[in-house]
PDB file of N, CA and C in Angstrom:
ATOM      1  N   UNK A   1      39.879  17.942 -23.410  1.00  0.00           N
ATOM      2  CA  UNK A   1      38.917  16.971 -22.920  1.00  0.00           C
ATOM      3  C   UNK A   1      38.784  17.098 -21.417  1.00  0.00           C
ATOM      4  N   UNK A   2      37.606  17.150 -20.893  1.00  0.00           N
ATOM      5  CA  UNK A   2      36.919  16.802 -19.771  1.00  0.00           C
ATOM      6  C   UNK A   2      37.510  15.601 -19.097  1.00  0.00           C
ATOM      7  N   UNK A   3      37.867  15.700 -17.908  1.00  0.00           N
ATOM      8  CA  UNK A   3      38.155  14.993 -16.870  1.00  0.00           C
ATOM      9  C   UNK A   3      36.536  14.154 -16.279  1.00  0.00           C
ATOM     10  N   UNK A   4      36.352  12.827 -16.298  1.00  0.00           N
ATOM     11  CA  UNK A   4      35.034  12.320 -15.733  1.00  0.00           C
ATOM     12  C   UNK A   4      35.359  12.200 -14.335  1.00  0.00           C
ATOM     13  N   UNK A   5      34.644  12.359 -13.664  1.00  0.00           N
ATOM     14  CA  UNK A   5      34.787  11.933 -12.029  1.00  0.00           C
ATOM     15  C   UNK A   5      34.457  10.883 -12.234  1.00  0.00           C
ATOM     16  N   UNK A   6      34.961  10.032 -11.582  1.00  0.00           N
ATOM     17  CA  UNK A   6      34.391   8.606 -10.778  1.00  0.00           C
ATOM     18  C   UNK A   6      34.190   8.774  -9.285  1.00  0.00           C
ATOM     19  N   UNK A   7      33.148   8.400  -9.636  1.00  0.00           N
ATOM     20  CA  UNK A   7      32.539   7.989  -8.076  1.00  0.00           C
ATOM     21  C   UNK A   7      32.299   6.798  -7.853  1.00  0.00           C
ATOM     22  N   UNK A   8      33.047   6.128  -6.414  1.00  0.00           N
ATOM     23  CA  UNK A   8      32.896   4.980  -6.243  1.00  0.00           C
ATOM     24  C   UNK A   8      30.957   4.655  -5.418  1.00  0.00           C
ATOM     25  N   UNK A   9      30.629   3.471  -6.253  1.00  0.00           N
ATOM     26  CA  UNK A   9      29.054   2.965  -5.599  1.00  0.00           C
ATOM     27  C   UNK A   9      29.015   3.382  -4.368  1.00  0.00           C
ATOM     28  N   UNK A  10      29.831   2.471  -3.428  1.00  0.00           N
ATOM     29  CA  UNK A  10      30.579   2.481  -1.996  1.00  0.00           C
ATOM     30  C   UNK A  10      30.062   3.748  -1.654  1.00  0.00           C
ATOM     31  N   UNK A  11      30.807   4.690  -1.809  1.00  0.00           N
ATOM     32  CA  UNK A  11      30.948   6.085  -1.123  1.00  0.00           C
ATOM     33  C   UNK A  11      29.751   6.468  -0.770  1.00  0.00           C
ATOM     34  N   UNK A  12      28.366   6.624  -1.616  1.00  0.00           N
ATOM     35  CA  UNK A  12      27.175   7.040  -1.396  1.00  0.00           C
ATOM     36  C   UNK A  12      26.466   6.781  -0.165  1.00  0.00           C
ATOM     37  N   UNK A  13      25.796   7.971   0.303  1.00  0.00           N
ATOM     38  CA  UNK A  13      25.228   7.782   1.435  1.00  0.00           C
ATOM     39  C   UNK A  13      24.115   7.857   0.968  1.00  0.00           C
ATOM     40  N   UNK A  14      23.074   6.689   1.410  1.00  0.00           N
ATOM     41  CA  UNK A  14      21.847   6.718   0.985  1.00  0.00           C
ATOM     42  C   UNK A  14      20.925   7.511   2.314  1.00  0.00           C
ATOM     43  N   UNK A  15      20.107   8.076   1.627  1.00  0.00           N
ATOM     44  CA  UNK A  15      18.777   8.620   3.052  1.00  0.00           C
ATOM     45  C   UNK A  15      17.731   8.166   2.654  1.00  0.00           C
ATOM     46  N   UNK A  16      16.704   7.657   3.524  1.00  0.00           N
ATOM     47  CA  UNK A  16      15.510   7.334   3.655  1.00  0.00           C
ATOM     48  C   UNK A  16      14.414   8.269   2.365  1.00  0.00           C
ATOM     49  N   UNK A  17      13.691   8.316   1.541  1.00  0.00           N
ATOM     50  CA  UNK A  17      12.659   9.241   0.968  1.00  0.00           C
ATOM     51  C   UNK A  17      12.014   9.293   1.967  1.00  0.00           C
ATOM     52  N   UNK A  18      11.467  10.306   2.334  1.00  0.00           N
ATOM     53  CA  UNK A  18      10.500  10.827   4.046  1.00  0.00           C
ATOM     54  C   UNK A  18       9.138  10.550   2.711  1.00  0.00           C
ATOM     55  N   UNK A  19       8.939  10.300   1.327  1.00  0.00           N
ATOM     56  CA  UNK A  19       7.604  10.596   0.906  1.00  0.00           C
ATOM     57  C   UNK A  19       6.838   8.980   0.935  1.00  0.00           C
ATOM     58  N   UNK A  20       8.001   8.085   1.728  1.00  0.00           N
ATOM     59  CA  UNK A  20       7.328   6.535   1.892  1.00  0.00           C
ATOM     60  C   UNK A  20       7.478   6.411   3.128  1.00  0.00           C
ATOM     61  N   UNK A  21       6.393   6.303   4.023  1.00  0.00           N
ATOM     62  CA  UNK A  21       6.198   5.546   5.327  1.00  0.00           C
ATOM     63  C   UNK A  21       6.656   3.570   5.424  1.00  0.00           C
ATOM     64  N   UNK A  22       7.067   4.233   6.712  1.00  0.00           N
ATOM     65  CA  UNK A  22       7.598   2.453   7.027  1.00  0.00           C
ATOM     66  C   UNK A  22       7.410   2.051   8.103  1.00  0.00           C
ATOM     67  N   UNK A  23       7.111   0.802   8.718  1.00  0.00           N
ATOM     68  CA  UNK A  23       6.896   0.142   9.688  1.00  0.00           C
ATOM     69  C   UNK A  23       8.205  -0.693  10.143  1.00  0.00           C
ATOM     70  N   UNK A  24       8.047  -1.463  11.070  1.00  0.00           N
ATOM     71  CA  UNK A  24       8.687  -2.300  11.596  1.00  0.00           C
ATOM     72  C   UNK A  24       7.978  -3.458  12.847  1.00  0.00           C
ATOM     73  N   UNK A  25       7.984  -4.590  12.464  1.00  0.00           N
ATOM     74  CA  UNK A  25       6.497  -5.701  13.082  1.00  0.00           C
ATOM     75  C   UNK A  25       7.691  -6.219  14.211  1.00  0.00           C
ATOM     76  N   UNK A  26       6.717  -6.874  14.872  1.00  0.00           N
ATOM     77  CA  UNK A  26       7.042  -7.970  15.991  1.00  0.00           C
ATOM     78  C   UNK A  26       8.447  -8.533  15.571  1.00  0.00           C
ATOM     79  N   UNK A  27       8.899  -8.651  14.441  1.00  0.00           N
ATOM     80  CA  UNK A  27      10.186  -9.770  14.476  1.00  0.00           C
ATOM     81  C   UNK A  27      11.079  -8.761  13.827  1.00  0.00           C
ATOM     82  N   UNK A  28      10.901  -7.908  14.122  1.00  0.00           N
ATOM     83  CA  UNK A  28      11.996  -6.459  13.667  1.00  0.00           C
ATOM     84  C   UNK A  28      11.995  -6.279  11.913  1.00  0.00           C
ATOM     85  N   UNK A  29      11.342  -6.972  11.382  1.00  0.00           N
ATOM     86  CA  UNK A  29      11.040  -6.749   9.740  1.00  0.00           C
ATOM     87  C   UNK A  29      10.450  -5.933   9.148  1.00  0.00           C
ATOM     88  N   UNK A  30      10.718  -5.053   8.078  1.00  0.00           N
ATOM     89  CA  UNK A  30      10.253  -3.662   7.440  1.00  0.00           C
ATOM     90  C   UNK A  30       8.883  -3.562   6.624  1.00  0.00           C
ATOM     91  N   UNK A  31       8.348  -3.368   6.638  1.00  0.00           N
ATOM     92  CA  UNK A  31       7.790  -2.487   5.899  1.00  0.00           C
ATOM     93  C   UNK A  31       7.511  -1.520   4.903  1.00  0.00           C
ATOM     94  N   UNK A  32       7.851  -1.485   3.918  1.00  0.00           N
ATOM     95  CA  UNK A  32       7.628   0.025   3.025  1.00  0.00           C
ATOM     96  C   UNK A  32       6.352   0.334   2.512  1.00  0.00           C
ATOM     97  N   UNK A  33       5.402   1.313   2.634  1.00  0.00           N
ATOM     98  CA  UNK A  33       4.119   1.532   2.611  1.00  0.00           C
ATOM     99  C   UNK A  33       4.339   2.519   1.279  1.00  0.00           C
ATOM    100  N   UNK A  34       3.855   1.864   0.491  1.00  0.00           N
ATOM    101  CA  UNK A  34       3.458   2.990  -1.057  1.00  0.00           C
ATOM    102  C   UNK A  34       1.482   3.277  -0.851  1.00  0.00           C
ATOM    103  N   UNK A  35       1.687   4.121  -1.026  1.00  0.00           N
ATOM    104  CA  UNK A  35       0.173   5.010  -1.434  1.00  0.00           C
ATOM    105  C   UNK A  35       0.036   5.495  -2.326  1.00  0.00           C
ATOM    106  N   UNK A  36      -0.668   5.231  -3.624  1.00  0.00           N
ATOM    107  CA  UNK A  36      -0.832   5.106  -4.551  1.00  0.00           C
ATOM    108  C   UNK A  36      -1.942   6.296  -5.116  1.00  0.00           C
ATOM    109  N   UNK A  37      -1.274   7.224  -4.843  1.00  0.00           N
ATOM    110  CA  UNK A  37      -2.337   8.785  -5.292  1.00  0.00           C
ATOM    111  C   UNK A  37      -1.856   9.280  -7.167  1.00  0.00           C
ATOM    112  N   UNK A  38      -2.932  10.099  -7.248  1.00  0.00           N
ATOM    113  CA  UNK A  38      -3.081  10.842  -8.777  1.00  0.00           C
ATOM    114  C   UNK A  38      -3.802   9.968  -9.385  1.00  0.00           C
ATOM    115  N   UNK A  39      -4.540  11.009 -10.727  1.00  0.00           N
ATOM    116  CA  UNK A  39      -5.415  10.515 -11.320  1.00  0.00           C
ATOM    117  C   UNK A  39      -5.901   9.369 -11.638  1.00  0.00           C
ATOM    118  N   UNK A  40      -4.978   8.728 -12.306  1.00  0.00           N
ATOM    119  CA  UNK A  40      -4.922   7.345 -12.705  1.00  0.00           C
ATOM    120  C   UNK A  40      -5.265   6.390 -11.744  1.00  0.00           C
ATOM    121  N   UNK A  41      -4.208   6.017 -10.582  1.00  0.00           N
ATOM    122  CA  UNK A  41      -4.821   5.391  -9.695  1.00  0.00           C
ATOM    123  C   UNK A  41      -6.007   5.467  -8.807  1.00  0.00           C
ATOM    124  N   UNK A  42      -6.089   6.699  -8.917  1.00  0.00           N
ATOM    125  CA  UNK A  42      -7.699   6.837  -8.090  1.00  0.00           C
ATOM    126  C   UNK A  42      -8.936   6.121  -9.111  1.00  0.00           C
ATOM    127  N   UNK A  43      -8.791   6.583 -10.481  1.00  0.00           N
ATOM    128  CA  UNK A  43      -9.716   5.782 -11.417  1.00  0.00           C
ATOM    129  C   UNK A  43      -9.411   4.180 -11.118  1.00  0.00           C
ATOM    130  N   UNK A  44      -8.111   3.695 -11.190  1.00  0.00           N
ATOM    131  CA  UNK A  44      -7.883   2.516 -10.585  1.00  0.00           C
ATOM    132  C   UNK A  44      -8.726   1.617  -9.461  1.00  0.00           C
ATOM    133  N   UNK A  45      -8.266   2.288  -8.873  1.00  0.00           N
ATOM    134  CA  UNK A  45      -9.288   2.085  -7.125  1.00  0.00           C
ATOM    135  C   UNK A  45     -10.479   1.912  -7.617  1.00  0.00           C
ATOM    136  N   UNK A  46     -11.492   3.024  -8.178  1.00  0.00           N
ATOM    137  CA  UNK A  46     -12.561   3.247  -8.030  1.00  0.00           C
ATOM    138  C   UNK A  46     -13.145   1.905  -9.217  1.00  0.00           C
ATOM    139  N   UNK A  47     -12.706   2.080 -10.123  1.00  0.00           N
ATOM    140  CA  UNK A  47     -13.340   1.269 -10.932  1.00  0.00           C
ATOM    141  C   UNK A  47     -12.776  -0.464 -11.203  1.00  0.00           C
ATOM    142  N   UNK A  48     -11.475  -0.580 -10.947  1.00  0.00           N
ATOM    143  CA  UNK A  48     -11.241  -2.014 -11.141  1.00  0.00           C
ATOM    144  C   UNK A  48     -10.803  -2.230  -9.480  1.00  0.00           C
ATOM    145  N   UNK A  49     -11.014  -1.501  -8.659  1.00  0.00           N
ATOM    146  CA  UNK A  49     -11.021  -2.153  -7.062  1.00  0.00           C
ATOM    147  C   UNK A  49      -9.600  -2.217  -6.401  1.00  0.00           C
ATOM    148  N   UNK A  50      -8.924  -1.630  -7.424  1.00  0.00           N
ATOM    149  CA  UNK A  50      -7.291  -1.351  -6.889  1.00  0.00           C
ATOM    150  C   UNK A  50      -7.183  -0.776  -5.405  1.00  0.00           C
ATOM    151  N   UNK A  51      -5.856  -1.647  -4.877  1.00  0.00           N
ATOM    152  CA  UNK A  51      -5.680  -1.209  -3.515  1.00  0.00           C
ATOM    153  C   UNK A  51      -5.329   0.634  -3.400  1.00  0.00           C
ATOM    154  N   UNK A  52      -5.699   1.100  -2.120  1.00  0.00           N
ATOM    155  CA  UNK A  52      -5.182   2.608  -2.166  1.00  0.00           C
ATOM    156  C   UNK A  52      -3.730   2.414  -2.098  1.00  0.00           C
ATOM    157  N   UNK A  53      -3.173   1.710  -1.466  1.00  0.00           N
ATOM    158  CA  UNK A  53      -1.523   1.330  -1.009  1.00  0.00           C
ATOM    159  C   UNK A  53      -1.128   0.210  -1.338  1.00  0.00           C
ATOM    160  N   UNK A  54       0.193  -0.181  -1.567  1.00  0.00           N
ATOM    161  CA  UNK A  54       0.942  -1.681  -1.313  1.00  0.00           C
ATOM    162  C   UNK A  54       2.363  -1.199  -0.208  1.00  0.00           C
ATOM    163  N   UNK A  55       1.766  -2.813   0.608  1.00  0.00           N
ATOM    164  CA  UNK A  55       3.090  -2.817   1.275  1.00  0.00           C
ATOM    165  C   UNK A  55       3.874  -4.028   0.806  1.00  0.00           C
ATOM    166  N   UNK A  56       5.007  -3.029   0.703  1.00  0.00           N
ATOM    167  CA  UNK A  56       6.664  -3.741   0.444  1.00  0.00           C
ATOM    168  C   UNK A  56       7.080  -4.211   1.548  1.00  0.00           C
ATOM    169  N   UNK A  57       7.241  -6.001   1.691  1.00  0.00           N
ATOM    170  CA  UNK A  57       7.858  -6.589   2.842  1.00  0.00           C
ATOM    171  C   UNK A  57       9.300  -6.567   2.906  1.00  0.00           C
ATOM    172  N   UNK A  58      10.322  -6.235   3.417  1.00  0.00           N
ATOM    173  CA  UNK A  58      11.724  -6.833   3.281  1.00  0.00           C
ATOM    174  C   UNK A  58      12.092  -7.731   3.811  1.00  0.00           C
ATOM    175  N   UNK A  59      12.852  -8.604   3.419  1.00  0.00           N
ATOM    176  CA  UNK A  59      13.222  -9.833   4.427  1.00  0.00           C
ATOM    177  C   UNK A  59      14.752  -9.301   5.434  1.00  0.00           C
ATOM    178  N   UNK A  60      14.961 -10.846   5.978  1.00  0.00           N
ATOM    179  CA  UNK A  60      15.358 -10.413   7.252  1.00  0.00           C
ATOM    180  C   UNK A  60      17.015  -8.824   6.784  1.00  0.00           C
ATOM    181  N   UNK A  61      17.488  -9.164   5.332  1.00  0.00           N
ATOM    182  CA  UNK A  61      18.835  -8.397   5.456  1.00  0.00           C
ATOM    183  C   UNK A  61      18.493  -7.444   4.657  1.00  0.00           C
ATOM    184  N   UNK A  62      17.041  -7.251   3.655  1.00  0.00           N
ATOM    185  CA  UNK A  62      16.973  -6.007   3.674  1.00  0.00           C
ATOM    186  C   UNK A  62      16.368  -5.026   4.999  1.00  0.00           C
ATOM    187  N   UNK A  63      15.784  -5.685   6.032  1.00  0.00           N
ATOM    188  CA  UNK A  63      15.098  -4.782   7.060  1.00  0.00           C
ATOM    189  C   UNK A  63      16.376  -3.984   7.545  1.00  0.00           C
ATOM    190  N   UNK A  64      17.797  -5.411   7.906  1.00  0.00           N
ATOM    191  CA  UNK A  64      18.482  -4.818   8.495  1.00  0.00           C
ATOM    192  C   UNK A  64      19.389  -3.609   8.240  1.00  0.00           C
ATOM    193  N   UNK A  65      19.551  -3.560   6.805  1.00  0.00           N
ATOM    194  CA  UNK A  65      20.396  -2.639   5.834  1.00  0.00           C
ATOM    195  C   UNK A  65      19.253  -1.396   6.018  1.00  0.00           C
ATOM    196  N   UNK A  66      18.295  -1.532   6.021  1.00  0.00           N
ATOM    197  CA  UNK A  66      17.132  -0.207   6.029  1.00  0.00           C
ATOM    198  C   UNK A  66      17.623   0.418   6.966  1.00  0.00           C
ATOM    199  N   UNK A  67      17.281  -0.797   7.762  1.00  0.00           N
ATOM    200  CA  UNK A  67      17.670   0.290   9.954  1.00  0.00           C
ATOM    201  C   UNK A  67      19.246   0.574   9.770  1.00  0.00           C
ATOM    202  N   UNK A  68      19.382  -0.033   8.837  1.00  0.00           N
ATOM    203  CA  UNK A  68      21.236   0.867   8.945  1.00  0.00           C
ATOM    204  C   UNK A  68      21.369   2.330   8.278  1.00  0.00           C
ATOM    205  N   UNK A  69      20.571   2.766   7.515  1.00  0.00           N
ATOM    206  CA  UNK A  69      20.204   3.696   6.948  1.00  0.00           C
ATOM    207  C   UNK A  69      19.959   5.397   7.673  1.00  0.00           C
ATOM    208  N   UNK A  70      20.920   6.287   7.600  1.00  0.00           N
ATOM    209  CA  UNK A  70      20.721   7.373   8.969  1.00  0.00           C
ATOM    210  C   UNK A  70      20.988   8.502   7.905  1.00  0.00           C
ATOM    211  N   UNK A  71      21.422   8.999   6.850  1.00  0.00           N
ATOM    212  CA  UNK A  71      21.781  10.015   6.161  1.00  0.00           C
ATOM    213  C   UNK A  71      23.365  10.375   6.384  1.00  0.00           C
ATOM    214  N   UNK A  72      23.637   9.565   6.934  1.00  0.00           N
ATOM    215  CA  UNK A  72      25.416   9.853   7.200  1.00  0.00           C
ATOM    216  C   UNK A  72      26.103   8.870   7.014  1.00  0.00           C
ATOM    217  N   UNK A  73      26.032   7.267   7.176  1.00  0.00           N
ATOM    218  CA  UNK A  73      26.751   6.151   6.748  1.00  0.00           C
ATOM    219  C   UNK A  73      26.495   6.274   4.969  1.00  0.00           C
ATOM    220  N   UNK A  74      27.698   5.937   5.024  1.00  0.00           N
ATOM    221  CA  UNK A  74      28.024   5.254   3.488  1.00  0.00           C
ATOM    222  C   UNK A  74      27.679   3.642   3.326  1.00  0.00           C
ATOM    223  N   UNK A  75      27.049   3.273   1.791  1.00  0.00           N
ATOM    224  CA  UNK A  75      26.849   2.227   1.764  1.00  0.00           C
ATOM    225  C   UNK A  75      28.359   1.588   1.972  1.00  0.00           C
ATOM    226  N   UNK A  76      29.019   1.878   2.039  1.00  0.00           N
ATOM    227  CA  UNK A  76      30.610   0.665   2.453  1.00  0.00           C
ATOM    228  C   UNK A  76      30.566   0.821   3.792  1.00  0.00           C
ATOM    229  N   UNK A  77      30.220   1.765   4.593  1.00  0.00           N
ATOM    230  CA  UNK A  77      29.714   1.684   6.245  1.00  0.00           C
ATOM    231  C   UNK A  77      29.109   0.919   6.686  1.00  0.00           C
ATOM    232  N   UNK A  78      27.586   0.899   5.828  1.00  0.00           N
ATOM    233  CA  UNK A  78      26.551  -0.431   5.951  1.00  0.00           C
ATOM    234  C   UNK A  78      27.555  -1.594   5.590  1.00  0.00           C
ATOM    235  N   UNK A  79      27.936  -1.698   4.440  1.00  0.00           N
ATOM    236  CA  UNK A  79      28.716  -3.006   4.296  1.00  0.00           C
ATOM    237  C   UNK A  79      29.397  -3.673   5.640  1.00  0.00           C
ATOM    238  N   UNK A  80      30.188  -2.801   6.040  1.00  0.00           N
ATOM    239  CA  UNK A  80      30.927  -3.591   7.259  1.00  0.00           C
ATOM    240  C   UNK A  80      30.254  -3.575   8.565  1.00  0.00           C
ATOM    241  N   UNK A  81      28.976  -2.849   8.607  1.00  0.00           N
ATOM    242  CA  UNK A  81      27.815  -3.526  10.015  1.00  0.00           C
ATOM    243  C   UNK A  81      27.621  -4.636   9.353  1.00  0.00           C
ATOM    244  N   UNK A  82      26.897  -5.222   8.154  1.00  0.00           N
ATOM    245  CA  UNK A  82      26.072  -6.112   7.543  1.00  0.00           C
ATOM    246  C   UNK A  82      27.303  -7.519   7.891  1.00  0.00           C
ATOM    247  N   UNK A  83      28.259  -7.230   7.464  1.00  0.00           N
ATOM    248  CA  UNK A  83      29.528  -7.965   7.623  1.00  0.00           C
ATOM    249  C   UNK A  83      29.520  -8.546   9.204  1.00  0.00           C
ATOM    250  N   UNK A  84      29.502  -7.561   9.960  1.00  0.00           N
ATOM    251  CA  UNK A  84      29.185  -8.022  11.368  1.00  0.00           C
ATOM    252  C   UNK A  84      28.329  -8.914  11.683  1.00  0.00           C
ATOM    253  N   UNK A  85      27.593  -8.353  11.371  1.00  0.00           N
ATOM    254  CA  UNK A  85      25.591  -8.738  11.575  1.00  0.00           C
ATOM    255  C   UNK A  85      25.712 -10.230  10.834  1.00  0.00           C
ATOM    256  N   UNK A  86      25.829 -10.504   9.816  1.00  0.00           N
ATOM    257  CA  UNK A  86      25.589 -11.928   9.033  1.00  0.00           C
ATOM    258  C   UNK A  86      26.871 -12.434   8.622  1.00  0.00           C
ATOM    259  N   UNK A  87      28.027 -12.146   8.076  1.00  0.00           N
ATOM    260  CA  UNK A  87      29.415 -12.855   8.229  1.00  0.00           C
ATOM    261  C   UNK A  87      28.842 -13.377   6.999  1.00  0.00           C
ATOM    262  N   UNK A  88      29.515 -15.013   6.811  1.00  0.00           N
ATOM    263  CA  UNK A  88      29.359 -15.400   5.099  1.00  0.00           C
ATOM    264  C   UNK A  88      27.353 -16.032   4.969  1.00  0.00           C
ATOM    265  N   UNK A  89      26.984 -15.183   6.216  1.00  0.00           N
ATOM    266  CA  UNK A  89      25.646 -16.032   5.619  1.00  0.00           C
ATOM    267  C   UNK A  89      25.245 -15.323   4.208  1.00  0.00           C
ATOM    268  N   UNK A  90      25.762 -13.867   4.106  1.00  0.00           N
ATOM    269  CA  UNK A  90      25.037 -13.013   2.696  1.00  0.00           C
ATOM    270  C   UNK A  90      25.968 -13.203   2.208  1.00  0.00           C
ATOM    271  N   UNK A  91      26.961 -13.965   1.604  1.00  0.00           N
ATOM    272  CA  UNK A  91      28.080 -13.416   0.938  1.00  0.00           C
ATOM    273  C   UNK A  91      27.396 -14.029  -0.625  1.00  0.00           C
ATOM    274  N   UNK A  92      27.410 -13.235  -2.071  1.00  0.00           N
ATOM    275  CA  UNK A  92      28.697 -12.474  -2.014  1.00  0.00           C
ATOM    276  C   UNK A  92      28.391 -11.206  -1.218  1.00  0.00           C
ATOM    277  N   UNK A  93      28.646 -10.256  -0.166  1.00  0.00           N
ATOM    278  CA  UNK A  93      27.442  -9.261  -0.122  1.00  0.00           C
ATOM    279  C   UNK A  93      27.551  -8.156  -0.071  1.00  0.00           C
ATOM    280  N   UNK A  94      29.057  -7.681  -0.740  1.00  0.00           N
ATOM    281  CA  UNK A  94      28.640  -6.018  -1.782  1.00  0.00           C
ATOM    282  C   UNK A  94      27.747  -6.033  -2.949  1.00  0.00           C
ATOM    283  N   UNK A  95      28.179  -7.324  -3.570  1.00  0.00           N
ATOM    284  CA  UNK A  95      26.982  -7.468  -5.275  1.00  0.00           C
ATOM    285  C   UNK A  95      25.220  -7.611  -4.166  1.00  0.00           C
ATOM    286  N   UNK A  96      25.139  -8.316  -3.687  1.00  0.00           N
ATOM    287  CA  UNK A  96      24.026  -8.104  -2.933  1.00  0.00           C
ATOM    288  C   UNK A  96      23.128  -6.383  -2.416  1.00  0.00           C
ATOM    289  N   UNK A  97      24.256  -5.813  -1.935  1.00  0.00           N
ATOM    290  CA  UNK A  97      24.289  -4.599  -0.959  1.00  0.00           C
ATOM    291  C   UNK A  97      23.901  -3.657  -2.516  1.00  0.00           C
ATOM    292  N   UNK A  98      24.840  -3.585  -3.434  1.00  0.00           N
ATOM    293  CA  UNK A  98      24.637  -2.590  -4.838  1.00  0.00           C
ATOM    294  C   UNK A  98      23.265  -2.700  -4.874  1.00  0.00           C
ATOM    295  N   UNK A  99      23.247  -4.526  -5.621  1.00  0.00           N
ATOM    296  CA  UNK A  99      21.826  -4.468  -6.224  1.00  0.00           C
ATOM    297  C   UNK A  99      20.761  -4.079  -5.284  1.00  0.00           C
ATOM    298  N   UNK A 100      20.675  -4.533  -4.100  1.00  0.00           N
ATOM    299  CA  UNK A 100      19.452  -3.939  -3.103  1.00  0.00           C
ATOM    300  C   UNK A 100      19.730  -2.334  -3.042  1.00  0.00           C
ATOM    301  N   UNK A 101      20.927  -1.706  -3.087  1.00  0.00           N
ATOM    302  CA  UNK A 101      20.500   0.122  -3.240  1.00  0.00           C
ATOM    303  C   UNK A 101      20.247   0.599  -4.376  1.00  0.00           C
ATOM    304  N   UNK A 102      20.522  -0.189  -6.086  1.00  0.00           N
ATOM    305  CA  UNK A 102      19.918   0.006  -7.083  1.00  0.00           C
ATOM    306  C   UNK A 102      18.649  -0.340  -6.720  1.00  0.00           C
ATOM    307  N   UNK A 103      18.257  -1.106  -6.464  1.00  0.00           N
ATOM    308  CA  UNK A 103      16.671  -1.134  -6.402  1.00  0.00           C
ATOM    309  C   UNK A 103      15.639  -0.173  -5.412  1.00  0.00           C
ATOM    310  N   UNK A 104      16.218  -0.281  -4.354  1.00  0.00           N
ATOM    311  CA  UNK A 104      15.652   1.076  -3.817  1.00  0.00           C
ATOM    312  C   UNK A 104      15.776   2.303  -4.271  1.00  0.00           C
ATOM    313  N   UNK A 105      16.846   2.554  -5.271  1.00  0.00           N
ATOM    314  CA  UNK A 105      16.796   3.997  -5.636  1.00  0.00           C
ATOM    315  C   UNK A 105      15.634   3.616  -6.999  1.00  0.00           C
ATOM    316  N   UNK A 106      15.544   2.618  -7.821  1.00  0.00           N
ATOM    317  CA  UNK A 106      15.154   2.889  -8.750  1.00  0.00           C
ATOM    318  C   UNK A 106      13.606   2.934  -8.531  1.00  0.00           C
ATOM    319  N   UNK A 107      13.245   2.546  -7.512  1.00  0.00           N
ATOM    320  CA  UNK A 107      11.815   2.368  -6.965  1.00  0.00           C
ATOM    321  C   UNK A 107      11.681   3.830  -5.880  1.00  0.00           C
ATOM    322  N   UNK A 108      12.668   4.741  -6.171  1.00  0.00           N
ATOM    323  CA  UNK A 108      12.576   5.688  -5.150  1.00  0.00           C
ATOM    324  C   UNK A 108      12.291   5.693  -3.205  1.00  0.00           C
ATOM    325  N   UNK A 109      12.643   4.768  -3.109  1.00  0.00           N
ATOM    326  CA  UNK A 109      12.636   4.390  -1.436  1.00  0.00           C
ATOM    327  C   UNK A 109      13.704   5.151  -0.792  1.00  0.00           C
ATOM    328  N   UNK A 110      14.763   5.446  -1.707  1.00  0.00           N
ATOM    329  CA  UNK A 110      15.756   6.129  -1.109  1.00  0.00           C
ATOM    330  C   UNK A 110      16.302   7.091  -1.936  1.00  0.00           C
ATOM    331  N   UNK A 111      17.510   8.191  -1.612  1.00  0.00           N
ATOM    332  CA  UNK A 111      18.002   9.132  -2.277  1.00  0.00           C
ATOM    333  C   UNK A 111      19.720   8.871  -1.956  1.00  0.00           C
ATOM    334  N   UNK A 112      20.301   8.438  -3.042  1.00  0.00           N
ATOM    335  CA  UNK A 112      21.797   8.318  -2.607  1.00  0.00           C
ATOM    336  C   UNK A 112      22.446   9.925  -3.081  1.00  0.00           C
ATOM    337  N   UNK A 113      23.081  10.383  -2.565  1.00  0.00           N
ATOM    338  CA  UNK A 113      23.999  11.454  -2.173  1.00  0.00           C
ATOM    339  C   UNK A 113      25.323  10.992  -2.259  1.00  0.00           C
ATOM    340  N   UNK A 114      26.229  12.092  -3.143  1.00  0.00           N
ATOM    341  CA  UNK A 114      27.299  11.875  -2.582  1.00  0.00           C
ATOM    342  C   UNK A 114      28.129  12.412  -1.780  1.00  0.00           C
ATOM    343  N   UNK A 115      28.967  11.553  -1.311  1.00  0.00           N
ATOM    344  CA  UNK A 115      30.061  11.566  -0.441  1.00  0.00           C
ATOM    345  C   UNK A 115      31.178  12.805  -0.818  1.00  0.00           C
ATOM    346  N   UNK A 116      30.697  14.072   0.060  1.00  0.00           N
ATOM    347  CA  UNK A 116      31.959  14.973  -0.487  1.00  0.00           C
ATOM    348  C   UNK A 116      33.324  14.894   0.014  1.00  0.00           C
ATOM    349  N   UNK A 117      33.388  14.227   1.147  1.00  0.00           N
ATOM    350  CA  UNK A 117      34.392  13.832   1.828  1.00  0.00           C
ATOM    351  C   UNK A 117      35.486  12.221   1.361  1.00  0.00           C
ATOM    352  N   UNK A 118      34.646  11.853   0.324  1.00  0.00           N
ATOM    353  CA  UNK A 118      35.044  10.869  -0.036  1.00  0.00           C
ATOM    354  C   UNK A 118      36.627  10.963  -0.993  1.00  0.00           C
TER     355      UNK A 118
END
């Protein structure tokens, strides 16, 4: 029998997808810009008036977890800026921190990698 690796959540270093543009407004809050190309949506657009894009707002601790985001921190790296940054205002806030990088990966905003050094 096969040995499974475990990989801890933690360890993963998430990177930005370069194929979603992002902003950042007046009060330091994110942006994620989807553009909404291929067939389908263009029939979309054209005929029921669908937007070309949606923007994804983040609030104030996902903007900040974004800008923590460089291709070299590990999400347990982010954890202990975020820890800095807000203390028990996010707590619980690894279950927080998971579910917000499950959701960005599952919406493709980001690419988690792992940690070979881990």
């Amino acid at each position: 029998m096969g040995k499974k690796s475990k990989v801890n959540y933690l360890d993963y270093i998430p990177d930005r997808n370069s194929h979603y543009a992002w902003e950042i407004n007046e009060k330091g809050m994110v942006t994620v810009i989807v553009v909404w190309t291929g067939f389908y949506h263009r029939f979309a657009q054209k005929v029921f008036k669908k937007p070309k894009f949606s923007r994804i707002e983040l609030d104030e601790f996902g903007s900040f977890v974004w800008l923590q985001i460089d291709g070299q921190r590990t999400i347990f790296d982010i954890s202990q800026i975020a820890e800095m940054e807000f203390g028990e205002k996010i707590s619980p806030l690894l279950e927080r921190l998971v579910k917000f990088f499950e959701i960005l990966k599952e919406h493709k905003f980001v690419i988690l990698k792992e940690n070979l050094h881990a």
